[in-house]
Protein backbone atom coordinates (compact mmCIF):
# COMPACT_ATOMS: atom_id res chain seq x y z
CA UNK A 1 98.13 98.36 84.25
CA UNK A 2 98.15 100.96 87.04
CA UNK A 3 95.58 103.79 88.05
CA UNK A 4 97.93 106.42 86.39
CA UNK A 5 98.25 104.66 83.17
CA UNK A 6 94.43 104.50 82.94
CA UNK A 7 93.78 107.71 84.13
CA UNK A 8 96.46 109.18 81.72
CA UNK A 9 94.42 107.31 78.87
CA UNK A 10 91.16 109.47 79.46
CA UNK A 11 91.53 113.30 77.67
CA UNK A 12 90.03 115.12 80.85
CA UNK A 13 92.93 113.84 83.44
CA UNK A 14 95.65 115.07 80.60
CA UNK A 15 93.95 117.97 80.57
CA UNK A 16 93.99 118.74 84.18
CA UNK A 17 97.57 118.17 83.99
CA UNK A 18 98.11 120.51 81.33
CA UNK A 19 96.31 123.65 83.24
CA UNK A 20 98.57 122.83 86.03
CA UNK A 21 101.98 122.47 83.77
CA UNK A 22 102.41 118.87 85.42
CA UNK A 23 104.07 116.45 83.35
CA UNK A 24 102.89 112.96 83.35
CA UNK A 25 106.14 111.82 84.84
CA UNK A 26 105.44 114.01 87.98
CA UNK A 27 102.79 112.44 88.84
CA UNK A 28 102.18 109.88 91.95
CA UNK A 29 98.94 108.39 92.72
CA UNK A 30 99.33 108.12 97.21
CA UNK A 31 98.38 104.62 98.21
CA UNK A 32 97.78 103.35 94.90
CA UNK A 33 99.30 99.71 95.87
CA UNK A 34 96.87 99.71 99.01
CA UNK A 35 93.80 100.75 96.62
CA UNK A 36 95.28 97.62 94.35
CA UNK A 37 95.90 94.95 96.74
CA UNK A 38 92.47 95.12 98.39
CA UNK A 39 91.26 91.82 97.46
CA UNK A 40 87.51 93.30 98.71
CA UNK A 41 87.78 95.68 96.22
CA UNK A 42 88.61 93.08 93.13
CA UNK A 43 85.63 91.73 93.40
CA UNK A 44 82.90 94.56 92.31
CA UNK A 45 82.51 95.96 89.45
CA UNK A 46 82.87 99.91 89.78
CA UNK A 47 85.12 101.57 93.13
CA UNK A 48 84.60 104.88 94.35
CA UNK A 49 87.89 105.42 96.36
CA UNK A 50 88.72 108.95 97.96
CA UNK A 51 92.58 109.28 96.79
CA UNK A 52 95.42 112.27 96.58
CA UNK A 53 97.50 112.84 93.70
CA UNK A 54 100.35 114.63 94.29
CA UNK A 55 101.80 115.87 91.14
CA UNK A 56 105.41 118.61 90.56
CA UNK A 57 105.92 121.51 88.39
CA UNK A 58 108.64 124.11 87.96
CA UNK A 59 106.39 125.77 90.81
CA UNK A 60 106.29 122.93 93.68
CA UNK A 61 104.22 120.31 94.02
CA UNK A 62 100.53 120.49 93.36
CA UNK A 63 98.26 117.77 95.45
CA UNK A 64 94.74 117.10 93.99
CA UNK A 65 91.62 115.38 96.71
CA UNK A 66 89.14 113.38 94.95
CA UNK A 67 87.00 110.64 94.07
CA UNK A 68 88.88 107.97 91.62
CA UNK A 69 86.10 106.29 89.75
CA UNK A 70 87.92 102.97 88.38
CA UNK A 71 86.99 99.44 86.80
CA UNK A 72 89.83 97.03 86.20
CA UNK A 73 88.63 94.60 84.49
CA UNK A 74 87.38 97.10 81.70
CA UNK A 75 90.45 99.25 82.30
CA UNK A 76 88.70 102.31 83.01
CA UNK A 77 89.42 104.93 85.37
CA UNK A 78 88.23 108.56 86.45
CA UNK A 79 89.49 111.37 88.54
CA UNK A 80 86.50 113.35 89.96
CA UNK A 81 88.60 116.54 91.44
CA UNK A 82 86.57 118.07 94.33
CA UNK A 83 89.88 120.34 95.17
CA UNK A 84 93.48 120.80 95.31
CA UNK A 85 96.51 122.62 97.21
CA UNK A 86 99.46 124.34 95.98
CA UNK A 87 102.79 123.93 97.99
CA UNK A 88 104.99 126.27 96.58
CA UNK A 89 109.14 125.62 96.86
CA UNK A 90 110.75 127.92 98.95
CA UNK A 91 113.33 130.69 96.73
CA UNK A 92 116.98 130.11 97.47
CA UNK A 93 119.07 133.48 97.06
């Protein structure tokens, strides 16, 4: 199971999505095979990794900076936003 599937199973990260018309689809965790393939990391119990998600709307693209909270053997994972950017697509006459 990946970060997005766990995150996506907790009601606050759905919810974060919602304010920000994001659609689960449109959403890409940066990195997240680095953050998984750190054999350090397998090995404790709770992570605190800094992470981006970059996630699309009919808008642009909307990139939240945080602290992913995650446990994998319990399959539990949280997004603690601490901000976000909104690159807007540019209008085509």
């Amino acid at each position: 199971m990946n970060i997005k599937e766990l995150l996506l199973n907790g009601k606050s990260f759905s919810e974060l999505l919602k304010q920000f018309s994001i659609e689960a689809d449109d959403v890409r965790i940066q990195d997240e095979d680095v953050i998984l393939s750190d054999h350090i990391l397998k090995h404790q119990d709770v992570v605190k990794e800094s992470i981006c998600i970059e996630g699309k709307n009919k808008e642009g693209i909307v990139n939240f900076f945080g602290t992913l909270h995650y446990n994998l053997l319990n399959k539990l994972a949280v997004f603690e936003m601490q901000g976000f950017e909104k690159i807007t697509s540019p209008q085509v006459c």
